[in-house]
Protein backbone atom coordinates (compact mmCIF):
# COMPACT_ATOMS: atom_id res chain seq x y z
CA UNK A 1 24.51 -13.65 2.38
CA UNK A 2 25.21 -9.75 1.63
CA UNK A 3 24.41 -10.41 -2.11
CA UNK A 4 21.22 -11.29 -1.02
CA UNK A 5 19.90 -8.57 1.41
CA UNK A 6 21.18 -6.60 -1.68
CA UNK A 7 18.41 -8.25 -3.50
CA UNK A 8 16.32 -7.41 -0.59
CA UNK A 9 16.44 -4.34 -0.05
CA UNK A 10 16.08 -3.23 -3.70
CA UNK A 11 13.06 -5.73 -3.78
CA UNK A 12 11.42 -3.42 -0.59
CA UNK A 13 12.48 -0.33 -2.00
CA UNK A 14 10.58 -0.99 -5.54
CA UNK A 15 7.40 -2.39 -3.22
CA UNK A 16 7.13 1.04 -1.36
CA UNK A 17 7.57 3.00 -4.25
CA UNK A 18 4.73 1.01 -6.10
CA UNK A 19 2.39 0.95 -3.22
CA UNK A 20 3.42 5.16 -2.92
CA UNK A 21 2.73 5.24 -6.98
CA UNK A 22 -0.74 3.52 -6.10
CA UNK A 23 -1.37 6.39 -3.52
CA UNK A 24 -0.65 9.30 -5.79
CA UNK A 25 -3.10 7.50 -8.62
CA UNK A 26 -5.83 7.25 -6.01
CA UNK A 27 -5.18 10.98 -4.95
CA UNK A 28 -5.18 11.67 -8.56
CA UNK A 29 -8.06 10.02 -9.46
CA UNK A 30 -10.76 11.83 -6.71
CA UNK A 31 -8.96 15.52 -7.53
CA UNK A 32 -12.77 16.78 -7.61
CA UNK A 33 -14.44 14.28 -5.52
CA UNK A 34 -16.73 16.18 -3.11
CA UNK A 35 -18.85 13.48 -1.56
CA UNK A 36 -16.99 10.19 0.26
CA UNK A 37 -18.96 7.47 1.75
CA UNK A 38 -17.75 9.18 4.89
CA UNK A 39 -18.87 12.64 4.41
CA UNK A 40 -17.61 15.72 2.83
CA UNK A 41 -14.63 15.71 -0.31
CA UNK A 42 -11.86 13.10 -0.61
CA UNK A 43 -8.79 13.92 1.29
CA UNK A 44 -5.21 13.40 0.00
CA UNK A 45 -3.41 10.51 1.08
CA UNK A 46 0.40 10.66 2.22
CA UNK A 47 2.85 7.27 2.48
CA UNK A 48 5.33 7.10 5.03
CA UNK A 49 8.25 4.94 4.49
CA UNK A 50 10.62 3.55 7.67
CA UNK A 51 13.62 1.20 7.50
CA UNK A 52 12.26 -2.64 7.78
CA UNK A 53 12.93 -4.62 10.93
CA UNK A 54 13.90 -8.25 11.15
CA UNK A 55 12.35 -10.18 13.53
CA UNK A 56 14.70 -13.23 13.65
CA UNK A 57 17.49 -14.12 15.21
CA UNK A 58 20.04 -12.94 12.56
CA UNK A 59 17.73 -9.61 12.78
CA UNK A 60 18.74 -9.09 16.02
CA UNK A 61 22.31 -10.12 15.50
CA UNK A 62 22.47 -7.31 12.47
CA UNK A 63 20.97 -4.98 14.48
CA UNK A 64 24.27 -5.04 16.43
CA UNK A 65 26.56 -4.96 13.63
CA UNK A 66 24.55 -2.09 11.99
CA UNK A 67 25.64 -0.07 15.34
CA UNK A 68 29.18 -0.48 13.71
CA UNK A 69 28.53 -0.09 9.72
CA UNK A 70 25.69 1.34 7.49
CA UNK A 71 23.94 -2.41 6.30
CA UNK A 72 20.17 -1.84 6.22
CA UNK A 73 17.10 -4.16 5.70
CA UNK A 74 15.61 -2.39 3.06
CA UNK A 75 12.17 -0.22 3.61
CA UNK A 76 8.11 -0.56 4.10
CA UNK A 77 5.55 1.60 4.42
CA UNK A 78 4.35 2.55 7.75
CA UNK A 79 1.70 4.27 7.43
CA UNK A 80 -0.81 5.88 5.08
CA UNK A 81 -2.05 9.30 6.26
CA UNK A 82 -4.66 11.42 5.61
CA UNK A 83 -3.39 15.14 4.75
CA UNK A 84 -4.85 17.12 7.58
CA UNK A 85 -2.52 20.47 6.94
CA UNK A 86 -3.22 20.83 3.18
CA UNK A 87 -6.19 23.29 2.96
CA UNK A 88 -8.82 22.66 0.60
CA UNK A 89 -10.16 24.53 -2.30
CA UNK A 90 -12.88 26.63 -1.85
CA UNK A 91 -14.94 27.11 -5.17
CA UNK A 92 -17.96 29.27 -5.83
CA UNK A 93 -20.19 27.36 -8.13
CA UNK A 94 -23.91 27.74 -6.59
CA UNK A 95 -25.19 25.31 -8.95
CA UNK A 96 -23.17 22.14 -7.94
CA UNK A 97 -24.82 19.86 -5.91
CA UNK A 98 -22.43 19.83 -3.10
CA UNK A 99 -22.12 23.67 -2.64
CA UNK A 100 -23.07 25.21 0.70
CA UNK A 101 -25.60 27.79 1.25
CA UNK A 102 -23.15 30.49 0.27
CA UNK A 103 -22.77 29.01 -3.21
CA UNK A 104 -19.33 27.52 -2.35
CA UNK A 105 -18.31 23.47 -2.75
CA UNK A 106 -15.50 21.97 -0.96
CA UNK A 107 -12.77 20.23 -3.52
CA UNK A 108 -10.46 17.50 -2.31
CA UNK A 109 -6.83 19.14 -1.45
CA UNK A 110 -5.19 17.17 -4.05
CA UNK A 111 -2.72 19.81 -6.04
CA UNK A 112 -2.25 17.96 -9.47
CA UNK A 113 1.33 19.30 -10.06
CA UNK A 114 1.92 18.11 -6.44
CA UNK A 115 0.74 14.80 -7.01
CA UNK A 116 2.70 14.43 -10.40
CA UNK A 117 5.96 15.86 -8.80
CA UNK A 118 5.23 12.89 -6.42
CA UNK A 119 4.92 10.38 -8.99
CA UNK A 120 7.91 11.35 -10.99
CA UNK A 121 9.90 10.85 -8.19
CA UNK A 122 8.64 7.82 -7.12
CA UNK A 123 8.92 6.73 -10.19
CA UNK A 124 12.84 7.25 -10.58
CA UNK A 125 12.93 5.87 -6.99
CA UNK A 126 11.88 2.32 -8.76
CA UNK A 127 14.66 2.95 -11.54
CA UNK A 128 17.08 3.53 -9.05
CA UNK A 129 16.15 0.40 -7.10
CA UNK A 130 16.11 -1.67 -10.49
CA UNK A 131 19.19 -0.05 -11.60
CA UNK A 132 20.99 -1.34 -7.88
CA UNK A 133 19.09 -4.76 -8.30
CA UNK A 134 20.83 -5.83 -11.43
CA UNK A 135 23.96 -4.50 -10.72
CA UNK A 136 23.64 -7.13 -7.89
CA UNK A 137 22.67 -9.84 -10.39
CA UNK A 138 25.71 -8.50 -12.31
CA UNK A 139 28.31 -8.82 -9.84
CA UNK A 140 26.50 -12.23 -8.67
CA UNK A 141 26.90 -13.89 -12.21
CA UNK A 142 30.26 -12.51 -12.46
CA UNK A 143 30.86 -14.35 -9.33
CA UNK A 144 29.35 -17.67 -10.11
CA UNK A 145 31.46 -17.49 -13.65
CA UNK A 146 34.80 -16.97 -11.88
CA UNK A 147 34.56 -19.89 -10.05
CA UNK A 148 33.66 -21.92 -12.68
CA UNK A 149 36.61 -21.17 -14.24
């Protein structure tokens, strides 16, 4: 059963980080959008990871033995935020179509070397998760081969 929710858990960890890698691409990608459907420039996204409940009956059983040890259930996202504290950039470029009547247009608050920061570590988050999900399948094989012998 353990070598399982070891499987698990590096399974949920390597689903956040790819839906967090998705994020970062999409902030990426509208760095100098100005104009969303909904009005003024693209703001920057945010993921929020929390530790993943289970809703059966061996969930709640774990919960209780987790009181006593450090087993987890792997992660999932929570949430997906808007960044409301990030300011944005202020250019003056009177000639853009977005700029205001003081020449200035409104850029996304998406910092590049931010966002790349962000994907490098999500990125080795993945490895990490890969790395612990085959040392499972290691130590599971080995397993199965000593007792065939």
């Amino acid at each position: 059963m353990a070598m399982f929710q070891a499987f698990n858990i590096s399974a949920t960890g390597m689903t956040a980080q790819r839906f967090r890698t998705d994020i970062i691409a999409e902030n990426v990608a509208n760095a100098t959008t100005t104009r969303t459907a909904e009005g003024g420039p693209y703001t920057r996204k945010i993921v929020t990871f929390q530790e993943k409940d289970l809703t059966i009956f061996s969930g709640v059983l774990d919960s209780e033995l987790k009181k006593r040890s450090a087993v987890g259930n792997g992660v999932k996202v929570s949430k997906v935020t808007e960044d409301r504290e990030t300011e944005y950039i202020m250019e003056y470029d009177p000639s853009h179509p977005d700029a205001d009547e003081n020449g200035y247009v409104t850029y996304p608050n998406v910092n590049i070397v931010t966002e790349m920061t962000n994907l490098i570590d999500a990125s080795r988050s993945y490895e990490a998760n890969v790395t612990a999900l085959n040392a499972a399948k290691s130590i599971a094989q080995s397993g199965i081969q000593i007792d065939q012998a």
